[in-house]
C-alpha atoms as a PDB file:
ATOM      1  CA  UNK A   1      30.652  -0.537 -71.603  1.00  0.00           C
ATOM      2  CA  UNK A   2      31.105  -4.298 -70.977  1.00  0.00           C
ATOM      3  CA  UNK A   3      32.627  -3.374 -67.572  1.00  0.00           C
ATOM      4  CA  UNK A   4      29.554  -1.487 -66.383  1.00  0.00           C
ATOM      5  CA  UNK A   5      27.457  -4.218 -67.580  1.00  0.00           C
ATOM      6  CA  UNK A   6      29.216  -6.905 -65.820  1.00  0.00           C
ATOM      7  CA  UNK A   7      29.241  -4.487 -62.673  1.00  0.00           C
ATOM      8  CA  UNK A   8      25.275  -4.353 -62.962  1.00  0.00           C
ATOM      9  CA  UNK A   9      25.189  -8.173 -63.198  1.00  0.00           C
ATOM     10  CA  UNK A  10      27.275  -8.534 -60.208  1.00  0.00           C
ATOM     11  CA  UNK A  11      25.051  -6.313 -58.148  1.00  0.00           C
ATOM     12  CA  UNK A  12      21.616  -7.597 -59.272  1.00  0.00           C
ATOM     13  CA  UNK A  13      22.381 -10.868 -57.206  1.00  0.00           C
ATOM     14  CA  UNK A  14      23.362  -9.303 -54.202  1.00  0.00           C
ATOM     15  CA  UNK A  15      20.030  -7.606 -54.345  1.00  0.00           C
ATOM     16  CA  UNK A  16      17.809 -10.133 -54.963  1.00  0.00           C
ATOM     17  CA  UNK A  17      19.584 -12.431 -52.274  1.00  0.00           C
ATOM     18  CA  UNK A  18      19.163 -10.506 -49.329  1.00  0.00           C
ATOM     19  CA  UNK A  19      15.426 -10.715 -48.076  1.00  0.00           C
ATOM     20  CA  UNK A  20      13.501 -10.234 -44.764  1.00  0.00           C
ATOM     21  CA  UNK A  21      11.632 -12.912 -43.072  1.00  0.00           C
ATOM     22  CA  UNK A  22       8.050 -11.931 -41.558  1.00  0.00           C
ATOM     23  CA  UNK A  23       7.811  -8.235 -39.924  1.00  0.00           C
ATOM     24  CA  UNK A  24       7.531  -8.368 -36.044  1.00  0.00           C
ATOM     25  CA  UNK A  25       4.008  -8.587 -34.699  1.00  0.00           C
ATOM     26  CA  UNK A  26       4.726  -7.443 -30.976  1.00  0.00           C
ATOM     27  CA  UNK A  27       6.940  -4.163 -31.713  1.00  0.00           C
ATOM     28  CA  UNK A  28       5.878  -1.363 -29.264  1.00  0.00           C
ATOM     29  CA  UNK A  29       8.201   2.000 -29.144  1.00  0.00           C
ATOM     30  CA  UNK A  30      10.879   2.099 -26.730  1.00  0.00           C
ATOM     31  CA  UNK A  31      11.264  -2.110 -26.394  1.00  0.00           C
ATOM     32  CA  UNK A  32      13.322  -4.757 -28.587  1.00  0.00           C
ATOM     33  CA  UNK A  33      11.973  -6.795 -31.360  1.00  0.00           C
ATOM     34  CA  UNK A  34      13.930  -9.622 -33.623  1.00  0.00           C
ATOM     35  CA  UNK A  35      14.031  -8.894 -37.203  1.00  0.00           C
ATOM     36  CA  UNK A  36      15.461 -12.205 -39.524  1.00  0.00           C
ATOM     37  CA  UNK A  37      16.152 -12.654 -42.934  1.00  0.00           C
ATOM     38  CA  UNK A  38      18.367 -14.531 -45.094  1.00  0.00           C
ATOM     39  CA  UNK A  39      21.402 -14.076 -47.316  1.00  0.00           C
ATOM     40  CA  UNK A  40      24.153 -15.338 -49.197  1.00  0.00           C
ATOM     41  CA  UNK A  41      27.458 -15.905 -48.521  1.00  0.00           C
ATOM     42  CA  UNK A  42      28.099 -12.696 -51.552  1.00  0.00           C
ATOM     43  CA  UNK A  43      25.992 -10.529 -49.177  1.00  0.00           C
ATOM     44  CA  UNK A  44      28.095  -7.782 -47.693  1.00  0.00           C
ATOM     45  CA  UNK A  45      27.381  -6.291 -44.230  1.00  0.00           C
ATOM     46  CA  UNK A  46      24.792  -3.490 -44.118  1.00  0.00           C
ATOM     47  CA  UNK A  47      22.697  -1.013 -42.239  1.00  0.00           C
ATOM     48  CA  UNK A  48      19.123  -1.075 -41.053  1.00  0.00           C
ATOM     49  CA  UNK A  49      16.581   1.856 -41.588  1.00  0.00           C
ATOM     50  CA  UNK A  50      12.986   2.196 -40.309  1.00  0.00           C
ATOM     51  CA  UNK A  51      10.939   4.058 -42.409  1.00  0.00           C
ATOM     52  CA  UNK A  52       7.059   5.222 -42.488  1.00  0.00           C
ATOM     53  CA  UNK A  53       5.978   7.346 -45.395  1.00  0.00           C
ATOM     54  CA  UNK A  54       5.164  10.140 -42.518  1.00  0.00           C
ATOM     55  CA  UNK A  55       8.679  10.412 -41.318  1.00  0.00           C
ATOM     56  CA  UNK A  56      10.665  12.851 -42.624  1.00  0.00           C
ATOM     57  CA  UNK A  57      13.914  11.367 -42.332  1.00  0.00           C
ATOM     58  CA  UNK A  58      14.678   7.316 -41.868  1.00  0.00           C
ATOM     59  CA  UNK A  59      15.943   5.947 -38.646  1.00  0.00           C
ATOM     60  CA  UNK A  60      19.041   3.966 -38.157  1.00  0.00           C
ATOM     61  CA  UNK A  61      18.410   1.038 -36.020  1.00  0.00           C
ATOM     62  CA  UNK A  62      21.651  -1.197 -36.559  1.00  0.00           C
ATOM     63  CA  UNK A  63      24.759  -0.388 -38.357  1.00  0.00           C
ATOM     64  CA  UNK A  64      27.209  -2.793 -39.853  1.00  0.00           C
ATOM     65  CA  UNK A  65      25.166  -6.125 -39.572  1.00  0.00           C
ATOM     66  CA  UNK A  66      26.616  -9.155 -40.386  1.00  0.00           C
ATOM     67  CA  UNK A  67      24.796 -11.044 -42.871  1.00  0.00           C
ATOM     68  CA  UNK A  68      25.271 -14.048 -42.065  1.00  0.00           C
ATOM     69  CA  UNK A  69      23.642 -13.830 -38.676  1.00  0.00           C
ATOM     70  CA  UNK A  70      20.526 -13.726 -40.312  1.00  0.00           C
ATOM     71  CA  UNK A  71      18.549 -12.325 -37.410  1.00  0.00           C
ATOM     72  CA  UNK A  72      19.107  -8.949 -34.757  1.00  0.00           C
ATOM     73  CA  UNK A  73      17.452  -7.660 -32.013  1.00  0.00           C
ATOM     74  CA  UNK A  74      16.694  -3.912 -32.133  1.00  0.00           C
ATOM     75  CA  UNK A  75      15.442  -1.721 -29.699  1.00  0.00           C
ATOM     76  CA  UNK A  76      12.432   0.464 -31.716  1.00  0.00           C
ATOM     77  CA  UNK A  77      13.045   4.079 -30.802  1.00  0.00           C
ATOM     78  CA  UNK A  78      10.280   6.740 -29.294  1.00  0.00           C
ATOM     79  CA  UNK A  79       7.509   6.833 -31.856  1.00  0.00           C
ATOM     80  CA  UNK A  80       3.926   7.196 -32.712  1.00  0.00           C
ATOM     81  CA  UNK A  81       2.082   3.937 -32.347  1.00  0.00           C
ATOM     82  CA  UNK A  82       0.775   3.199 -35.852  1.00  0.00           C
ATOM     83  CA  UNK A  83       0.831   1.136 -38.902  1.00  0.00           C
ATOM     84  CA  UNK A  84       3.021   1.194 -42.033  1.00  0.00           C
ATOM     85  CA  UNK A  85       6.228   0.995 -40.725  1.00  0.00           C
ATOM     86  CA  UNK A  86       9.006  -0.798 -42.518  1.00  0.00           C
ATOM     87  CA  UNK A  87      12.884  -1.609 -42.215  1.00  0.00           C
ATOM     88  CA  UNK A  88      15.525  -1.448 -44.646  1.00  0.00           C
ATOM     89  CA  UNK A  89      18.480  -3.160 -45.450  1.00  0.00           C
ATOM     90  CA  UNK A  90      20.669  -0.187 -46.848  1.00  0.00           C
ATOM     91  CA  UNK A  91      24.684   0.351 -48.223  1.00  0.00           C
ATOM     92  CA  UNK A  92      26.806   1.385 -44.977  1.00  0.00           C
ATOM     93  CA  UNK A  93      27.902   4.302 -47.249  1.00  0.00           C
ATOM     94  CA  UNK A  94      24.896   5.292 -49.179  1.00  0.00           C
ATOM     95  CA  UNK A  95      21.689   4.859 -46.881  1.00  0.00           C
ATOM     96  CA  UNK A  96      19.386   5.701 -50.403  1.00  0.00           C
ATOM     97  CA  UNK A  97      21.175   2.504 -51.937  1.00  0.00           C
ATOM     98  CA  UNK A  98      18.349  -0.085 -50.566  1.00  0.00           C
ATOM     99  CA  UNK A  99      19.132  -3.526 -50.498  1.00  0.00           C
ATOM    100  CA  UNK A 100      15.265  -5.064 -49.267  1.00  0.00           C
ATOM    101  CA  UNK A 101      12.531  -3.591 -47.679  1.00  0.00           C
ATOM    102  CA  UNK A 102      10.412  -5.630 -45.699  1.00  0.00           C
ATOM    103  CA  UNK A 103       6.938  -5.734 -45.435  1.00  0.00           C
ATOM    104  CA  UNK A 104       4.720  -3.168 -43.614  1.00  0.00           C
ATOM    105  CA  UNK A 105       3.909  -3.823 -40.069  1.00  0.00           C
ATOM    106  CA  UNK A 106       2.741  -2.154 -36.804  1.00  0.00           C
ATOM    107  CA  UNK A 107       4.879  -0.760 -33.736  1.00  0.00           C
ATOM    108  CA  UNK A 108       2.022   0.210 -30.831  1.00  0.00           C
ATOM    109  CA  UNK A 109       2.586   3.229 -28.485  1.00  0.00           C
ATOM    110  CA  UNK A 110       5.436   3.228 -25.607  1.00  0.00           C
ATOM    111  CA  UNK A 111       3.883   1.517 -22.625  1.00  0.00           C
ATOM    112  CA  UNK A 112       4.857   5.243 -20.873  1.00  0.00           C
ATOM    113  CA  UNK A 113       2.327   7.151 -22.798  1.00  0.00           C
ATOM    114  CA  UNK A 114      -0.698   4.779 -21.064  1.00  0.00           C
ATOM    115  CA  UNK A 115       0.879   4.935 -17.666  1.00  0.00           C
ATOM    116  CA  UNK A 116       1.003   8.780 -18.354  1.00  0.00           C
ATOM    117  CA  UNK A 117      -2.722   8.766 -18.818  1.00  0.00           C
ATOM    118  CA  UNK A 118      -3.305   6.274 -15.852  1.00  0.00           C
ATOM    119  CA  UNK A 119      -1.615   8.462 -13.738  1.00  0.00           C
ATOM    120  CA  UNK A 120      -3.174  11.242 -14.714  1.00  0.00           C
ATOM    121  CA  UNK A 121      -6.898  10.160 -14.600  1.00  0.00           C
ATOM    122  CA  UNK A 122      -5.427   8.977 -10.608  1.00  0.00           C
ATOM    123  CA  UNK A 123      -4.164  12.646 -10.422  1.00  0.00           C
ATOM    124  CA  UNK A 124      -7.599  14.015 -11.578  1.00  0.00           C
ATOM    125  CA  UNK A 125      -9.560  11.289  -9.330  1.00  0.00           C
ATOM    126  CA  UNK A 126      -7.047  12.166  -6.280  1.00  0.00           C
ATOM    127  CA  UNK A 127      -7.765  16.473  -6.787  1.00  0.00           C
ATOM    128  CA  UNK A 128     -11.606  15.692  -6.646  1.00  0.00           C
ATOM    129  CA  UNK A 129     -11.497  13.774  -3.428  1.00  0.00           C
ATOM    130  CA  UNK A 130      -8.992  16.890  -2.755  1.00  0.00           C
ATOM    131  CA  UNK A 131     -11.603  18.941  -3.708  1.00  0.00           C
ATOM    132  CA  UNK A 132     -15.032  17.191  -1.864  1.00  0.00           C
ATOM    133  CA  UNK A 133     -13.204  16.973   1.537  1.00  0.00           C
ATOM    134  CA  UNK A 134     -12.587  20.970   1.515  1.00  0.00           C
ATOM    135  CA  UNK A 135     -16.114  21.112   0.816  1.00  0.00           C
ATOM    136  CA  UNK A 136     -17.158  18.644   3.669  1.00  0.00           C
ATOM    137  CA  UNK A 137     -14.570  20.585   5.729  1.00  0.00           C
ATOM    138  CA  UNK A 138     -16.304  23.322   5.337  1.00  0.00           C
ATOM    139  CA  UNK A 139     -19.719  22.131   5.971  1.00  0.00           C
ATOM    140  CA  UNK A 140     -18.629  20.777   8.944  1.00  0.00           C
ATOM    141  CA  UNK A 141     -16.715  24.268   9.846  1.00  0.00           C
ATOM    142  CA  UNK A 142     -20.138  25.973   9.370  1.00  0.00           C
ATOM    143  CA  UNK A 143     -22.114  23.766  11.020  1.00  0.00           C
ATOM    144  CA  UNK A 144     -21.305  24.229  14.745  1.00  0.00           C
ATOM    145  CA  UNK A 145     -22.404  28.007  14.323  1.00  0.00           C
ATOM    146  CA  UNK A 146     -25.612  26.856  13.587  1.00  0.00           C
ATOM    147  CA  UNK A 147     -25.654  23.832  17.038  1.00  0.00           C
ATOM    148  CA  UNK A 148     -23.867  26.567  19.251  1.00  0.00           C
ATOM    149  CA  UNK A 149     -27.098  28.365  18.516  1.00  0.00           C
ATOM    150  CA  UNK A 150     -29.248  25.511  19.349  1.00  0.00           C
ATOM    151  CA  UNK A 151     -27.394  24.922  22.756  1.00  0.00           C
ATOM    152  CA  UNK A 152     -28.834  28.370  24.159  1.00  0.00           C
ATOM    153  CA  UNK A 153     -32.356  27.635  23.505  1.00  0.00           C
ATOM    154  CA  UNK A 154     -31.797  24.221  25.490  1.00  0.00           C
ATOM    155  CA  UNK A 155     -29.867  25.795  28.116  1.00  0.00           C
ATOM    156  CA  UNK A 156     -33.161  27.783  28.585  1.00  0.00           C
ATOM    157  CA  UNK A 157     -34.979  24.793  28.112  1.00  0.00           C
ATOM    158  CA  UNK A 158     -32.648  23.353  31.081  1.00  0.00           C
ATOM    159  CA  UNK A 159     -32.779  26.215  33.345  1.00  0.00           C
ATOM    160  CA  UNK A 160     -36.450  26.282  33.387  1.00  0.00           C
ATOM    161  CA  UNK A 161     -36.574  22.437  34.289  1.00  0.00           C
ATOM    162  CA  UNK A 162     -34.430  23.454  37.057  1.00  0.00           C
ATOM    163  CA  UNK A 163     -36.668  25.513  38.459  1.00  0.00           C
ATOM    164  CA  UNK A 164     -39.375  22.992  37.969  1.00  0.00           C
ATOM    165  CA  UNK A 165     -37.458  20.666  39.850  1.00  0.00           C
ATOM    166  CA  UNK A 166     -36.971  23.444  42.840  1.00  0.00           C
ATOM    167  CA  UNK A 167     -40.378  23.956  43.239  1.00  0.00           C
ATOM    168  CA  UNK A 168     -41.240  20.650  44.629  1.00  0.00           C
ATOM    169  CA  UNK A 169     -38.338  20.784  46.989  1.00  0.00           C
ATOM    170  CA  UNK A 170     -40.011  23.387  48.512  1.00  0.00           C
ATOM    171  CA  UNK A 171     -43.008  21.975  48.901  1.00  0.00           C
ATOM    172  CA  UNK A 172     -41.516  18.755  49.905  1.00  0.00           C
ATOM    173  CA  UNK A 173     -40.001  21.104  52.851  1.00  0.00           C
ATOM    174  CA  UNK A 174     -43.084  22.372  53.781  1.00  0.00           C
ATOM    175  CA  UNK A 175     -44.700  19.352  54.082  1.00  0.00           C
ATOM    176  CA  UNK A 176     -42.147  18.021  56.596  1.00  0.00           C
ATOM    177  CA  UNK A 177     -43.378  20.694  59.351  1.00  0.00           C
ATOM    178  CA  UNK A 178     -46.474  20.046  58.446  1.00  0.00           C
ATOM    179  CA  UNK A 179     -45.695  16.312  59.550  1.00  0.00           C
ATOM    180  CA  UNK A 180     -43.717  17.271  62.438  1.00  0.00           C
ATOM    181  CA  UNK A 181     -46.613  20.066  64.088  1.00  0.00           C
ATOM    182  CA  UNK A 182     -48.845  16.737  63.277  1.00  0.00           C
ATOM    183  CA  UNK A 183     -46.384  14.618  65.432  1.00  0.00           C
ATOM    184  CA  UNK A 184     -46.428  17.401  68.073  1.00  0.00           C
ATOM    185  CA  UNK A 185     -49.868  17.985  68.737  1.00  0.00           C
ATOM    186  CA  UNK A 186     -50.402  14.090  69.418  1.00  0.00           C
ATOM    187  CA  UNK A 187     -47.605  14.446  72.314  1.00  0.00           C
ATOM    188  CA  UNK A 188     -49.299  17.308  73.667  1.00  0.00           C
ATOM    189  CA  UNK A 189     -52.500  15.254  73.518  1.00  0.00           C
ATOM    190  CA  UNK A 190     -50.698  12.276  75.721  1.00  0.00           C
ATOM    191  CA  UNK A 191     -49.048  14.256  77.784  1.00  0.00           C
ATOM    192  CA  UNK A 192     -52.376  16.491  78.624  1.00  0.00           C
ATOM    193  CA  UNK A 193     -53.678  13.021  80.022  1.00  0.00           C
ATOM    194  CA  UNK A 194     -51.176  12.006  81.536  1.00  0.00           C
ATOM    195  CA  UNK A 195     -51.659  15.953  83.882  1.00  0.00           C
ATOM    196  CA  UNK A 196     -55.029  14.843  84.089  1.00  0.00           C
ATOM    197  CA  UNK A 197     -54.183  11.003  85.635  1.00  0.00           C
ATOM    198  CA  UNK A 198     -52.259  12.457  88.072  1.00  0.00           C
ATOM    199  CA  UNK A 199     -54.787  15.288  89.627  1.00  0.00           C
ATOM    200  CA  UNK A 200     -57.352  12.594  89.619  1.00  0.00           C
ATOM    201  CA  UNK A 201     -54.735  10.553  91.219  1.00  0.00           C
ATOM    202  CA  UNK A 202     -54.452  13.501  93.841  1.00  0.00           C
ATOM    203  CA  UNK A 203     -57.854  14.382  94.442  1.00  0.00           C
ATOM    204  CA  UNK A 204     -58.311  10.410  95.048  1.00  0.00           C
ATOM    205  CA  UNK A 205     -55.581  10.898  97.894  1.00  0.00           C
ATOM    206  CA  UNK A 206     -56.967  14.026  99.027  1.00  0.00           C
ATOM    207  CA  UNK A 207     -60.147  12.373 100.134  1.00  0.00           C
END
């Protein structure tokens, strides 16, 4: 009986001396964090556990830690950011035999589940541009049926200028005889006086 009571009283110190410092404030999942506390030189090496009363299991973080470090820099594993986490200092052979718990604190998200999210807003952004320029493809596919249909009426439109345009080339040649007979008849004038100089001119020399 005294030898279980003097066992009790040797383990009640080594309890009470081991004790975390202040939880980390900038734990995410999936990146490191430094966890202190301090100890006595009758602390023995232990084992950390991370625990959150929705896990069904604890965690091991760090196995046979030195004591008298007093600090350790973990790397948090993949987990759902929340609060009411804690770690535990726990017997290397028993991981129920806790030695402290420290107090509860927060570990956000993995910085991959908000790239996931950026990248797939981008992905939805990307198929809706994807998804307008078909649509502006296809307007633009459609609408030459409707100008090639346009072209015909102002191909008629052209074709009847045309012969607009003909019709006073015609007249234009018409008037150039007209100009020319004009230009004739005024020789035939000059030269009917000059046949009528000359018989005067002969009668003259006939008498």
């Amino acid at each position: 009986m005294f030898n279980k009571i003097a066992l009790v009283a040797a383990v009640l110190p080594f309890v009470q001396a081991l004790t975390w410092g202040a939880p980390p404030t900038d734990a995410v999942s999936t990146q490191q964090s430094t966890l202190t506390w301090t100890a006595t030189d009758s602390d023995t090496v232990f084992s950390i556990e991370l625990t959150h009363p929705l896990l069904n299991d604890k965690i091991a973080i760090a196995n046979n830690v030195n004591p008298g470090d007093q600090s350790i820099t973990v790397t948090w594993p993949v987990l759902i950011g929340r609060d009411g986490y804690t770690v535990q200092a726990v017997n290397i052979g028993n991981i129920t035999d806790v030695f402290a718990t420290s107090s509860a604190f927060n570990i956000a998200a993995p910085p991959s589940v908000s790239q996931s999210s950026t990248a797939s807003g981008a992905s939805g952004a990307s198929g809706s541009a994807t998804a307008s320029g078909l649509q502006l493809q296809l307007l633009r596919n459609t609408a030459p049926t409707t100008s090639r249909t346009t072209p015909s009426g102002s191909g008629s439109n052209s074709a009847s200028g045309s012969a607009s345009q003909t019709a006073p080339n015609s007249s234009s040649s018409s008037a150039a005889p007209t100009s020319i007979n004009g230009n004739g008849a005024t020789s035939a004038k000059v030269n009917g006086g000059l046949v009528a100089l000359a018989a005067a001119g002969a009668a003259l020399f006939a008498l």
